[in-house]
PDB file of N, CA and C in Angstrom:
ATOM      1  N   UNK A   1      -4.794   7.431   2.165  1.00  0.00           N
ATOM      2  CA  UNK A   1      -4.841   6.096   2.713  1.00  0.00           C
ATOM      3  C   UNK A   1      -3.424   5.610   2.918  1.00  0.00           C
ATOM      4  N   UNK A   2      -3.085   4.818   3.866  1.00  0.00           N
ATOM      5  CA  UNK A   2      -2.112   4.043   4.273  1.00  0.00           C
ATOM      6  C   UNK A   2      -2.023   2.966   4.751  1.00  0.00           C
ATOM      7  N   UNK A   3      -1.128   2.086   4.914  1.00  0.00           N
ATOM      8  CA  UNK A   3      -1.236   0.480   5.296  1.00  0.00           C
ATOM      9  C   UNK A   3      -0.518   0.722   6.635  1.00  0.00           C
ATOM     10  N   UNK A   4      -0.881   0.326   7.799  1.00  0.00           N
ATOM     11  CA  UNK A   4      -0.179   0.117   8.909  1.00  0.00           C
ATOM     12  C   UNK A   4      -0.110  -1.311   9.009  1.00  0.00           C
ATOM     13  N   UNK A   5       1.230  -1.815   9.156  1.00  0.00           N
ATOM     14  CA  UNK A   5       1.714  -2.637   9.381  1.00  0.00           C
ATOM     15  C   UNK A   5       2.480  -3.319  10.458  1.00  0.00           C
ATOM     16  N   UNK A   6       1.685  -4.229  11.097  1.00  0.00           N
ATOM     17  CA  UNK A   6       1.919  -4.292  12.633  1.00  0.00           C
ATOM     18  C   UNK A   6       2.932  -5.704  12.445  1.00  0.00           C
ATOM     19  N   UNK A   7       3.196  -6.324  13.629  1.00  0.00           N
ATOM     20  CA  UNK A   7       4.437  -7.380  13.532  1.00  0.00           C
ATOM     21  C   UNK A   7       3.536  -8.738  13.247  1.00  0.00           C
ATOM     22  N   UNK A   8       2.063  -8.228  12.828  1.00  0.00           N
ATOM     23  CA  UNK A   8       1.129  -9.957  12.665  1.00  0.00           C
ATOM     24  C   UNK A   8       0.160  -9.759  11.770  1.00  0.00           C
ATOM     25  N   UNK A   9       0.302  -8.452  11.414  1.00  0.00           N
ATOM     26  CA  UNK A   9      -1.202  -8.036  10.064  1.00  0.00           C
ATOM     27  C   UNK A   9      -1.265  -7.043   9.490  1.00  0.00           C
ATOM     28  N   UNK A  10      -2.047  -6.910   8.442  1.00  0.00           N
ATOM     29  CA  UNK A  10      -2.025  -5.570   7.920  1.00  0.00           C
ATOM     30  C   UNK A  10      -3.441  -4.961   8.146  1.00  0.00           C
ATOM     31  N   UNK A  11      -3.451  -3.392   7.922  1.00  0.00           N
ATOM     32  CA  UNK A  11      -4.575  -2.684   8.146  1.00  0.00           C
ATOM     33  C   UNK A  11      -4.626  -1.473   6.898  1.00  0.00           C
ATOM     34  N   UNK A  12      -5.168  -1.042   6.730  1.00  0.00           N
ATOM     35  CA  UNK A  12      -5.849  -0.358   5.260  1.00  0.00           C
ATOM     36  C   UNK A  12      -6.530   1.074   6.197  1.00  0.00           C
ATOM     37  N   UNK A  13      -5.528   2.269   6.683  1.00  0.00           N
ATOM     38  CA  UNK A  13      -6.332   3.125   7.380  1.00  0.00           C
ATOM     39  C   UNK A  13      -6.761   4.272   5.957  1.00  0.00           C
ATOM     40  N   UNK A  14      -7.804   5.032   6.813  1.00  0.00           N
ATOM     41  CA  UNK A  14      -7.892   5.986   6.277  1.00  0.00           C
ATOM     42  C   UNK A  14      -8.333   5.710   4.390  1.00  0.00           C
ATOM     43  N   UNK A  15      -9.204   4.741   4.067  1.00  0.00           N
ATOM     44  CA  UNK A  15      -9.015   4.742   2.576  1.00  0.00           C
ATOM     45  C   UNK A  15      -9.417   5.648   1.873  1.00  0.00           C
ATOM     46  N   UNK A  16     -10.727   6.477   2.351  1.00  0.00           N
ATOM     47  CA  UNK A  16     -11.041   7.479   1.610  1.00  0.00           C
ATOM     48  C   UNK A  16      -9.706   8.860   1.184  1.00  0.00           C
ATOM     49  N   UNK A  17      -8.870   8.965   1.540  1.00  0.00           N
ATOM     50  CA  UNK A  17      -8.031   9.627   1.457  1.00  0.00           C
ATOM     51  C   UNK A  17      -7.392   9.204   0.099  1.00  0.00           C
ATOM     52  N   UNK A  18      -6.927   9.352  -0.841  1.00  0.00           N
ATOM     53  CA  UNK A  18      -6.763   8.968  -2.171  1.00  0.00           C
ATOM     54  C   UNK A  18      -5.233  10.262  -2.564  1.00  0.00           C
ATOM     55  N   UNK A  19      -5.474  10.730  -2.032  1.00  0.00           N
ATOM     56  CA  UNK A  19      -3.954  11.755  -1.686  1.00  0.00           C
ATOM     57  C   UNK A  19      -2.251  11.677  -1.213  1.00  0.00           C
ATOM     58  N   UNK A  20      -2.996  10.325  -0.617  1.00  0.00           N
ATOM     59  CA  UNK A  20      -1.526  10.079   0.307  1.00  0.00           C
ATOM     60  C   UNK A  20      -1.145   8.398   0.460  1.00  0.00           C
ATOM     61  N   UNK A  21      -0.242   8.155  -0.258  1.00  0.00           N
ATOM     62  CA  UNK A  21      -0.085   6.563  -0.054  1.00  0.00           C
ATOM     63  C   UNK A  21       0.699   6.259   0.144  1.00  0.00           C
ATOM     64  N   UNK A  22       1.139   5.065   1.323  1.00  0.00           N
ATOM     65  CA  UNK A  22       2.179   4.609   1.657  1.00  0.00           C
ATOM     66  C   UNK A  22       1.808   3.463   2.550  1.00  0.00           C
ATOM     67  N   UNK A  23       2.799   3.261   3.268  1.00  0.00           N
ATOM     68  CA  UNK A  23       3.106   2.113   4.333  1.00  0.00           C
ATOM     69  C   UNK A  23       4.000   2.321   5.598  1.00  0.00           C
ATOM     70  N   UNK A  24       3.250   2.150   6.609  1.00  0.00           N
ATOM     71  CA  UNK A  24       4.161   2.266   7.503  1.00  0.00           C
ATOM     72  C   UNK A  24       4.593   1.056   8.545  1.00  0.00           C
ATOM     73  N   UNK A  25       5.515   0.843   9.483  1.00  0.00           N
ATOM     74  CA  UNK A  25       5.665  -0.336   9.777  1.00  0.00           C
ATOM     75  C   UNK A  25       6.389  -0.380  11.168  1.00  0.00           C
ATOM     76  N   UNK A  26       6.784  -1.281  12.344  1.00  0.00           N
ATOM     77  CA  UNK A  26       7.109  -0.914  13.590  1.00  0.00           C
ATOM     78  C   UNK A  26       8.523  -0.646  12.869  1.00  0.00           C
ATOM     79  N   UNK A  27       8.939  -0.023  13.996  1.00  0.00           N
ATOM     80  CA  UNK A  27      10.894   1.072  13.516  1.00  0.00           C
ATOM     81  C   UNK A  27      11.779  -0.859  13.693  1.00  0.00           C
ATOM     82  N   UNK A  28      11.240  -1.651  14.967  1.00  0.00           N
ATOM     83  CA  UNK A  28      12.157  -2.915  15.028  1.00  0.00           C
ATOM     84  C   UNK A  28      12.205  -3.966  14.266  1.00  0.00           C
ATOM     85  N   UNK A  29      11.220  -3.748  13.505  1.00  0.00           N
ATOM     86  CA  UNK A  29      11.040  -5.071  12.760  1.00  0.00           C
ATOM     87  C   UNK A  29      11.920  -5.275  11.307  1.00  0.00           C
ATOM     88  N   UNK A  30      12.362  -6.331  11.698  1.00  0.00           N
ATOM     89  CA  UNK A  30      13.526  -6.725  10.545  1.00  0.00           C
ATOM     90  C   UNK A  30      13.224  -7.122   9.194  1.00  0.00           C
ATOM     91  N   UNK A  31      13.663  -6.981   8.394  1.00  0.00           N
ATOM     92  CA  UNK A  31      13.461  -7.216   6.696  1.00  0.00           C
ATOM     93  C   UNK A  31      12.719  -8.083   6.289  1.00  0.00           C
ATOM     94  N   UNK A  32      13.490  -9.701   6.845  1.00  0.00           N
ATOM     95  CA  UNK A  32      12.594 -10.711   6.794  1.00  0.00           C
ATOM     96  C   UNK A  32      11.311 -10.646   6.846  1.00  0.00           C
ATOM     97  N   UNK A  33      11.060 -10.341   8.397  1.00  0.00           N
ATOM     98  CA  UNK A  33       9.474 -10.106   8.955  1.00  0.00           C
ATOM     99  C   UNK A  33       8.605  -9.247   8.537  1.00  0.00           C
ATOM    100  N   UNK A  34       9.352  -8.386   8.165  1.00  0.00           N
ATOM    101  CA  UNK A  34       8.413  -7.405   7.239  1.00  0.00           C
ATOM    102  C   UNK A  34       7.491  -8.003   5.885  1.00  0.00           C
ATOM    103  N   UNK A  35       8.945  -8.466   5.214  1.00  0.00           N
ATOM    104  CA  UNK A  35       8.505  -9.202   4.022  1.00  0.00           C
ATOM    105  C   UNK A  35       7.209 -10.341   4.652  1.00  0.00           C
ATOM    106  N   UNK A  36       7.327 -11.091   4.894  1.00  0.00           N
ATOM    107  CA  UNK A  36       6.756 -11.864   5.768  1.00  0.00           C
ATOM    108  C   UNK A  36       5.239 -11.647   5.805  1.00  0.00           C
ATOM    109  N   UNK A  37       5.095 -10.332   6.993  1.00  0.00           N
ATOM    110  CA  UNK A  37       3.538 -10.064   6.593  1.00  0.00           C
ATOM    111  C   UNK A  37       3.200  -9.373   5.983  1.00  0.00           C
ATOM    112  N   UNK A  38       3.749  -8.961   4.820  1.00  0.00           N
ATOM    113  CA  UNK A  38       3.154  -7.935   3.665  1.00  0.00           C
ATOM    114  C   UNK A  38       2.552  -9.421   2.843  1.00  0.00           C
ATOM    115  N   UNK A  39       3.849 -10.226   2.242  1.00  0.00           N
ATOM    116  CA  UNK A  39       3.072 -11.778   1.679  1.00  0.00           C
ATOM    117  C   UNK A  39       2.177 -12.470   2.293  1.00  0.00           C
ATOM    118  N   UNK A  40       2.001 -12.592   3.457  1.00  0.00           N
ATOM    119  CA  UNK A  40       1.009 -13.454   4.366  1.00  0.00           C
ATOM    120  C   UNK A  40      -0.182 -12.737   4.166  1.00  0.00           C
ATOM    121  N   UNK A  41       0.047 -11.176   3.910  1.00  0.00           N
ATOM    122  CA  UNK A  41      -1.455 -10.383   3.654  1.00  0.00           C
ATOM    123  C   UNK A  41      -1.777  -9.841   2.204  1.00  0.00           C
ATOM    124  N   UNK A  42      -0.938 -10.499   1.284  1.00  0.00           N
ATOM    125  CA  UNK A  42      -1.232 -10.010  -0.165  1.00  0.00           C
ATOM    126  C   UNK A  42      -1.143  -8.497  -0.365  1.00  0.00           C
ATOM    127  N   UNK A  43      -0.060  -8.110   0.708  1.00  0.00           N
ATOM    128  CA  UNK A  43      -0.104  -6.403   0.064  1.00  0.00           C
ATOM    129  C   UNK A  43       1.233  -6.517  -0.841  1.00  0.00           C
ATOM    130  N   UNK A  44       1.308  -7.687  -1.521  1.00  0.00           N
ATOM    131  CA  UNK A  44       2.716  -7.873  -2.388  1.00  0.00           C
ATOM    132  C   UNK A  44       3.832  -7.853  -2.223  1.00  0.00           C
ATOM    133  N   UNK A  45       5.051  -7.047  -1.864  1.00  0.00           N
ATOM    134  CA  UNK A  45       6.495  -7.561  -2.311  1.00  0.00           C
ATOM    135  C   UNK A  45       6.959  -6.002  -2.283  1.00  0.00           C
ATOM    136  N   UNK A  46       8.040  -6.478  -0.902  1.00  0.00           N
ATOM    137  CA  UNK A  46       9.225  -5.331  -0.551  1.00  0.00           C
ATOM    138  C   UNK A  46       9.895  -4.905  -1.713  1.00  0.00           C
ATOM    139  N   UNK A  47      10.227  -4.144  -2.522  1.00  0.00           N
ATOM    140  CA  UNK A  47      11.459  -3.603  -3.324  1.00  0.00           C
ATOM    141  C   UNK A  47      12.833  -3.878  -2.541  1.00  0.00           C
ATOM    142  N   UNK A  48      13.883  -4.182  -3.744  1.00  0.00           N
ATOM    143  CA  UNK A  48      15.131  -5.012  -2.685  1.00  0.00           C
ATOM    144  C   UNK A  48      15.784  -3.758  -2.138  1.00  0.00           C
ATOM    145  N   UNK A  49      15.268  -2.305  -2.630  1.00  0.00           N
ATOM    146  CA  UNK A  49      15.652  -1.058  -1.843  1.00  0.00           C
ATOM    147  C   UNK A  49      15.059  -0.704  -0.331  1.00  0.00           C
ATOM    148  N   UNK A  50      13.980  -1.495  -0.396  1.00  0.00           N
ATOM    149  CA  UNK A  50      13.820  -1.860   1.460  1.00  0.00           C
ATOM    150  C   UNK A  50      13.132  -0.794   1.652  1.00  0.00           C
ATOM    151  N   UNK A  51      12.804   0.423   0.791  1.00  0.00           N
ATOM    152  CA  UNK A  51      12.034   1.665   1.286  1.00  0.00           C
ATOM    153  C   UNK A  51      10.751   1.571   0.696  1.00  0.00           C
ATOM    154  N   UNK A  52      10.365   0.647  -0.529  1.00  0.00           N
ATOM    155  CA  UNK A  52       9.300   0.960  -0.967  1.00  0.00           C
ATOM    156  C   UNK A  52       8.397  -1.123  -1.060  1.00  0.00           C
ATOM    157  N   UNK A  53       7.266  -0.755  -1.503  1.00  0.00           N
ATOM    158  CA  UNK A  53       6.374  -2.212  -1.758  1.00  0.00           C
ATOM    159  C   UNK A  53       5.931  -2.044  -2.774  1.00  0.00           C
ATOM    160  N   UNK A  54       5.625  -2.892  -3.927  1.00  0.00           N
ATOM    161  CA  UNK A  54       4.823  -2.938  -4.926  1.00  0.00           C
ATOM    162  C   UNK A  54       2.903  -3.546  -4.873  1.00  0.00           C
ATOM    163  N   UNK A  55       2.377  -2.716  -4.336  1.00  0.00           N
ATOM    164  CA  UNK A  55       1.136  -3.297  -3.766  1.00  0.00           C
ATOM    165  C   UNK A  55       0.263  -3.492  -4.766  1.00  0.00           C
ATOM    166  N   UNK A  56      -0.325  -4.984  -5.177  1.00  0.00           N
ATOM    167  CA  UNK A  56      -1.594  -5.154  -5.704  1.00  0.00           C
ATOM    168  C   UNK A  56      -2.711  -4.211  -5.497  1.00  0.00           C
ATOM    169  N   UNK A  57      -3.278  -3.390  -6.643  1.00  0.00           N
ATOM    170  CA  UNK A  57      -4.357  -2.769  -6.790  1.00  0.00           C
ATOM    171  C   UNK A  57      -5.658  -3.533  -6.239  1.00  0.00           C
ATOM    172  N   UNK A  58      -5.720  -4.711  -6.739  1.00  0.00           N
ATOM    173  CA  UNK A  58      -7.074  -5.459  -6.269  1.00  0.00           C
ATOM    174  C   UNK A  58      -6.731  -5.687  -4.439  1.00  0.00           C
ATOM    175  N   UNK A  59      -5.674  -5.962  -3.953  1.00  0.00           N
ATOM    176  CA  UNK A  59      -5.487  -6.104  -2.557  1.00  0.00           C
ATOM    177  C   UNK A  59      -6.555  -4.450  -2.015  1.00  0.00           C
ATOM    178  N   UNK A  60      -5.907  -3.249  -2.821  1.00  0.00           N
ATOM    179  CA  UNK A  60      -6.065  -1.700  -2.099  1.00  0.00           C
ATOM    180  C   UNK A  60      -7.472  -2.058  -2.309  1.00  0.00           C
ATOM    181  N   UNK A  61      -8.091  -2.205  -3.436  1.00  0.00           N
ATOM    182  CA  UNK A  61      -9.671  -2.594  -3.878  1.00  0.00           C
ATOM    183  C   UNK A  61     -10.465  -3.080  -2.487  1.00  0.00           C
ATOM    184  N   UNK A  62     -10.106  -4.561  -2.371  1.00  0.00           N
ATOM    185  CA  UNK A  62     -10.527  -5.341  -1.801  1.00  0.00           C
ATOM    186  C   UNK A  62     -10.549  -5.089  -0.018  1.00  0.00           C
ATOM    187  N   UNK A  63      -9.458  -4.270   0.439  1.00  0.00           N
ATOM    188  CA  UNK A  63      -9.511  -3.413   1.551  1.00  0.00           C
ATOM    189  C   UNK A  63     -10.421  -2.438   2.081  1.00  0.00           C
ATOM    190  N   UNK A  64     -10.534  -1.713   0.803  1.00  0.00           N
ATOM    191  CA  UNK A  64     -11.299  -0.627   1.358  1.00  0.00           C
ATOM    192  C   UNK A  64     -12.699  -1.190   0.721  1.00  0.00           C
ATOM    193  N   UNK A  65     -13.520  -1.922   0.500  1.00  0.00           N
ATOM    194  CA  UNK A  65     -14.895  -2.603   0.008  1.00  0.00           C
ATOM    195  C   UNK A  65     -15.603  -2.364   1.348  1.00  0.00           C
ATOM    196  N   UNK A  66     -16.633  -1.889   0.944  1.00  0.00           N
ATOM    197  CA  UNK A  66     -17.216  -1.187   2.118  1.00  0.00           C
ATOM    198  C   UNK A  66     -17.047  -0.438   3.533  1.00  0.00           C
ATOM    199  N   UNK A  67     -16.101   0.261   3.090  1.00  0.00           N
ATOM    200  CA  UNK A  67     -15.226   1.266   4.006  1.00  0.00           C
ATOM    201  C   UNK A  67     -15.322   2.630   3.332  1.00  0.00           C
ATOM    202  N   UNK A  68     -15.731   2.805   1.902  1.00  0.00           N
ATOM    203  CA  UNK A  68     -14.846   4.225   0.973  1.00  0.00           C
ATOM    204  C   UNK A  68     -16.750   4.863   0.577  1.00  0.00           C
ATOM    205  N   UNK A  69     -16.603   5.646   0.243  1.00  0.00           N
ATOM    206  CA  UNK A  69     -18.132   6.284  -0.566  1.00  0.00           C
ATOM    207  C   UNK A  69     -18.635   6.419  -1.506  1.00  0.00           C
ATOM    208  N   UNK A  70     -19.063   6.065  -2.239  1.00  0.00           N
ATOM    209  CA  UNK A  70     -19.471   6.078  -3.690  1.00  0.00           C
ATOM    210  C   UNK A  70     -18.490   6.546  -5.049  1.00  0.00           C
ATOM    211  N   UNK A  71     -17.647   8.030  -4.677  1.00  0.00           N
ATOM    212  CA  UNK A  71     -17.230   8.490  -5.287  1.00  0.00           C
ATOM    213  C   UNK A  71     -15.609   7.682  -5.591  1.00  0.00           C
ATOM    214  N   UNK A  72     -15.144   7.165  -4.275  1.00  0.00           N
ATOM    215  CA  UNK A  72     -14.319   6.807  -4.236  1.00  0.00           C
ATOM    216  C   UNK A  72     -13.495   5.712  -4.975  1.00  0.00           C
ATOM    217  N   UNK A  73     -14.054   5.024  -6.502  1.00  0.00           N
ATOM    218  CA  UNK A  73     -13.274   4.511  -7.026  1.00  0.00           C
ATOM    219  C   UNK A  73     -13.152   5.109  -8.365  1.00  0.00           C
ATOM    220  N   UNK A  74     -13.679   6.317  -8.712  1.00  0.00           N
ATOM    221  CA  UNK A  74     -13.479   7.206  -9.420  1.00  0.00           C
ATOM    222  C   UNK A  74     -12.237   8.242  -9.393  1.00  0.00           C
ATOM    223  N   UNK A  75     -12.143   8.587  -7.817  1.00  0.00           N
ATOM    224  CA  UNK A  75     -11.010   9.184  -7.069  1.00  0.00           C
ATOM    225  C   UNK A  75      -8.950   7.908  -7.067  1.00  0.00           C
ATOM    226  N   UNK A  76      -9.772   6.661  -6.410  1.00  0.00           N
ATOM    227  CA  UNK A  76      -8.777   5.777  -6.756  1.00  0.00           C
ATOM    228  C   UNK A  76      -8.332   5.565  -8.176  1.00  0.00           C
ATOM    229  N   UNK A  77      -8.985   5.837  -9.036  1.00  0.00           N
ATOM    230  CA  UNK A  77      -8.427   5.473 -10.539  1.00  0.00           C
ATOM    231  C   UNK A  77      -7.792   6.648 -10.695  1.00  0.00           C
ATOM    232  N   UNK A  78      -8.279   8.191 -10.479  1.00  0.00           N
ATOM    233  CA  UNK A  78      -7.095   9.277 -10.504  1.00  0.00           C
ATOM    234  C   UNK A  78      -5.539   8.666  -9.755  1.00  0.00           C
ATOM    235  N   UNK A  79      -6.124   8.843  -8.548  1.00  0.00           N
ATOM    236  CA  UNK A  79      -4.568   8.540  -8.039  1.00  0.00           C
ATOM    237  C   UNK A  79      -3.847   7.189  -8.616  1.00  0.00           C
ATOM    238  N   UNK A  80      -4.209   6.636  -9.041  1.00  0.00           N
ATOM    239  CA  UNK A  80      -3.553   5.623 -10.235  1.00  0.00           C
ATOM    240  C   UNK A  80      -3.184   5.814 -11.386  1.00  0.00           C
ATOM    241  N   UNK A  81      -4.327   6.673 -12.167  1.00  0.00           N
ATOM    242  CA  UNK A  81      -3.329   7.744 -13.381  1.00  0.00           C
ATOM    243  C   UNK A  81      -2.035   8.015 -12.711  1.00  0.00           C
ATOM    244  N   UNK A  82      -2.446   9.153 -12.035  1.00  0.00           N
ATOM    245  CA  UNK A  82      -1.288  10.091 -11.284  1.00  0.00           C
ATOM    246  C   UNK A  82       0.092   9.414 -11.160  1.00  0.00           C
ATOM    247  N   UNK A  83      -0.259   8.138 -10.278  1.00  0.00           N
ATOM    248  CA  UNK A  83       1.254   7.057 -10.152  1.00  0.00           C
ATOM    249  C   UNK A  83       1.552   6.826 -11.366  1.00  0.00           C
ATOM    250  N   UNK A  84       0.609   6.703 -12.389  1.00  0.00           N
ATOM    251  CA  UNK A  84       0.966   6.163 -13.792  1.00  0.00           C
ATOM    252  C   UNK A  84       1.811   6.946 -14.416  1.00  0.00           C
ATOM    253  N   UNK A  85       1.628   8.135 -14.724  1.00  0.00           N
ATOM    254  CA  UNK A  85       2.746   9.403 -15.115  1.00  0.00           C
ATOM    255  C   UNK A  85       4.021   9.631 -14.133  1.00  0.00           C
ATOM    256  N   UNK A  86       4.225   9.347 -13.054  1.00  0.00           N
ATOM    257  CA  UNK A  86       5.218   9.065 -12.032  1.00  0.00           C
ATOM    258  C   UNK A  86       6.025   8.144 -12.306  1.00  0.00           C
ATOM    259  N   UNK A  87       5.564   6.801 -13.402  1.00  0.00           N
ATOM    260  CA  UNK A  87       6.325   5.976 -13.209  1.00  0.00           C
ATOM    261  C   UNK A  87       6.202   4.943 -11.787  1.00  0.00           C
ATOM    262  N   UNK A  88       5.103   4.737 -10.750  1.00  0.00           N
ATOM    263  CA  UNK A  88       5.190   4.220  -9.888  1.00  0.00           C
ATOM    264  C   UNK A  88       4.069   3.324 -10.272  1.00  0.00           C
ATOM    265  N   UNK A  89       3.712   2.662 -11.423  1.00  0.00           N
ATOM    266  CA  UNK A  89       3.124   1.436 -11.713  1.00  0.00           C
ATOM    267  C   UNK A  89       3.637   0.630 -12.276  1.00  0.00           C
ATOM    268  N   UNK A  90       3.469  -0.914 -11.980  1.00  0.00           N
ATOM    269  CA  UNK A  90       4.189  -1.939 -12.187  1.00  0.00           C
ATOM    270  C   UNK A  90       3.620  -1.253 -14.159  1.00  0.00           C
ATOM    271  N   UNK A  91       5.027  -2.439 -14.872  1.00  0.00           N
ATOM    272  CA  UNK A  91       4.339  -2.688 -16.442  1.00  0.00           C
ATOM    273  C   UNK A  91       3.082  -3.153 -16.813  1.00  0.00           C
ATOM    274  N   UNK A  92       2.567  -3.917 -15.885  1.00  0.00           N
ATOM    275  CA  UNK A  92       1.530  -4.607 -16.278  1.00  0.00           C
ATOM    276  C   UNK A  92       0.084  -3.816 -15.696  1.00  0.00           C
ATOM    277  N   UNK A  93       0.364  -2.685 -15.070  1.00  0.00           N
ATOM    278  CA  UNK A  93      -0.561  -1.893 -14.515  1.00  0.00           C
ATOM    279  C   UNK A  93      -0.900  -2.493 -13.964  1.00  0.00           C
ATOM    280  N   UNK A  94      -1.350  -3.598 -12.585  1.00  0.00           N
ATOM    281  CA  UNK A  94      -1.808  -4.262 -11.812  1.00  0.00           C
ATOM    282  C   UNK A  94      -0.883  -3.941 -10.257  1.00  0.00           C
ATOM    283  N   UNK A  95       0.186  -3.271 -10.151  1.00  0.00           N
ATOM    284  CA  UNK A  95       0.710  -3.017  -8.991  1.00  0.00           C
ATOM    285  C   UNK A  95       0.862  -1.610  -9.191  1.00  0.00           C
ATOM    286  N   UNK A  96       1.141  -1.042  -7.784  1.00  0.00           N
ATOM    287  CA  UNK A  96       1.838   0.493  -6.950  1.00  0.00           C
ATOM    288  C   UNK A  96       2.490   0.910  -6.331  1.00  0.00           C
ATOM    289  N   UNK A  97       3.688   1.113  -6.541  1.00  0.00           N
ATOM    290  CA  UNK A  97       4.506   1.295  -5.571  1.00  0.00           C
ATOM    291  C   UNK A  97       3.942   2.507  -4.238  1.00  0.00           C
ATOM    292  N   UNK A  98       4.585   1.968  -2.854  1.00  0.00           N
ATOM    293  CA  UNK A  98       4.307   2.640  -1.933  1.00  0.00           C
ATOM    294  C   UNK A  98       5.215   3.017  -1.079  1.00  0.00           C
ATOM    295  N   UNK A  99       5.534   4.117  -0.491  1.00  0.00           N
ATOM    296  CA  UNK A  99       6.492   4.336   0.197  1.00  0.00           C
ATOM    297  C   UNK A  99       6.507   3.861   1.650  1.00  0.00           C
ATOM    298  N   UNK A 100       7.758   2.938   2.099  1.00  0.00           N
ATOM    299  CA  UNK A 100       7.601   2.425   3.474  1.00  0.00           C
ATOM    300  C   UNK A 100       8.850   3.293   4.110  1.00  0.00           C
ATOM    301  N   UNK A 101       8.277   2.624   5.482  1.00  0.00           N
ATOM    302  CA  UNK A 101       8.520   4.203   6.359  1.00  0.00           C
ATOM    303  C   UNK A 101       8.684   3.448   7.633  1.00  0.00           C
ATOM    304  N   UNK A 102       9.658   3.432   8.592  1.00  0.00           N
ATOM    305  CA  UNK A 102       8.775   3.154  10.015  1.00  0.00           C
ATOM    306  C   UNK A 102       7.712   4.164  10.695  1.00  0.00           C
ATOM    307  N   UNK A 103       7.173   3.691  11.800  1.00  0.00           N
ATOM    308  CA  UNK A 103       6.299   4.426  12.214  1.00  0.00           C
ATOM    309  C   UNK A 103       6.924   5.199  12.984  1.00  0.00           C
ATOM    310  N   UNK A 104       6.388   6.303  13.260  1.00  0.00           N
ATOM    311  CA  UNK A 104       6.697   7.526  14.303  1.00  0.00           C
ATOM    312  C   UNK A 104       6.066   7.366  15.161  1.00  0.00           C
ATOM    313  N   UNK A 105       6.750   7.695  16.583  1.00  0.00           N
ATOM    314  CA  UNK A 105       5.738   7.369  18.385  1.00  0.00           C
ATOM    315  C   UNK A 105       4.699   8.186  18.074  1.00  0.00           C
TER     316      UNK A 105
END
């Protein structure tokens, strides 16, 4: 799963995928604006390293709610271990870091 991130909203593709997480975003869009609609859409808060987001779990939850298959929040709690031993969960276990990226043509 990944977040595409357009210059006015966010989108939640692909959720069944539990393998691959990140964010991607247009190549022009500036820091500000970025920040901007990640907060306007509750996918949480740029890292001040500009490459990654700390995304609310209940946001990823609440995205894929009737989009994913039965199995699939059994699968999401792995890949949340997984970040967990990585070190890519907030302290409070309630966020995930994600890797942002611009998009490729």
């Amino acid at each position: 799963m990944y977040f595409r991130i357009t210059s006015t909203s966010v989108e939640l593709v692909d959720p069944d995928d539990v393998t691959s997480f990140h964010a991607v975003h247009p190549a022009g869009l500036d820091r500000a604006e970025l920040a901007e609609i990640v907060r306007k859409d509750d996918l949480g808060e740029v890292l001040p390293d500009g490459g990654h987001l700390m995304v609310p779990l209940g946001t990823v939850r609440r995205m894929a709610t009737g989009r994913v298959g039965p199995g699939w929040e059994s699968d999401f709690d792995s890949m949340i271990a997984y970040a967990a031993r990585k070190g890519w969960l907030s302290d409070d276990g309630t966020r995930v870091r994600a890797h942002l990226e611009p998009e490729r043509p």
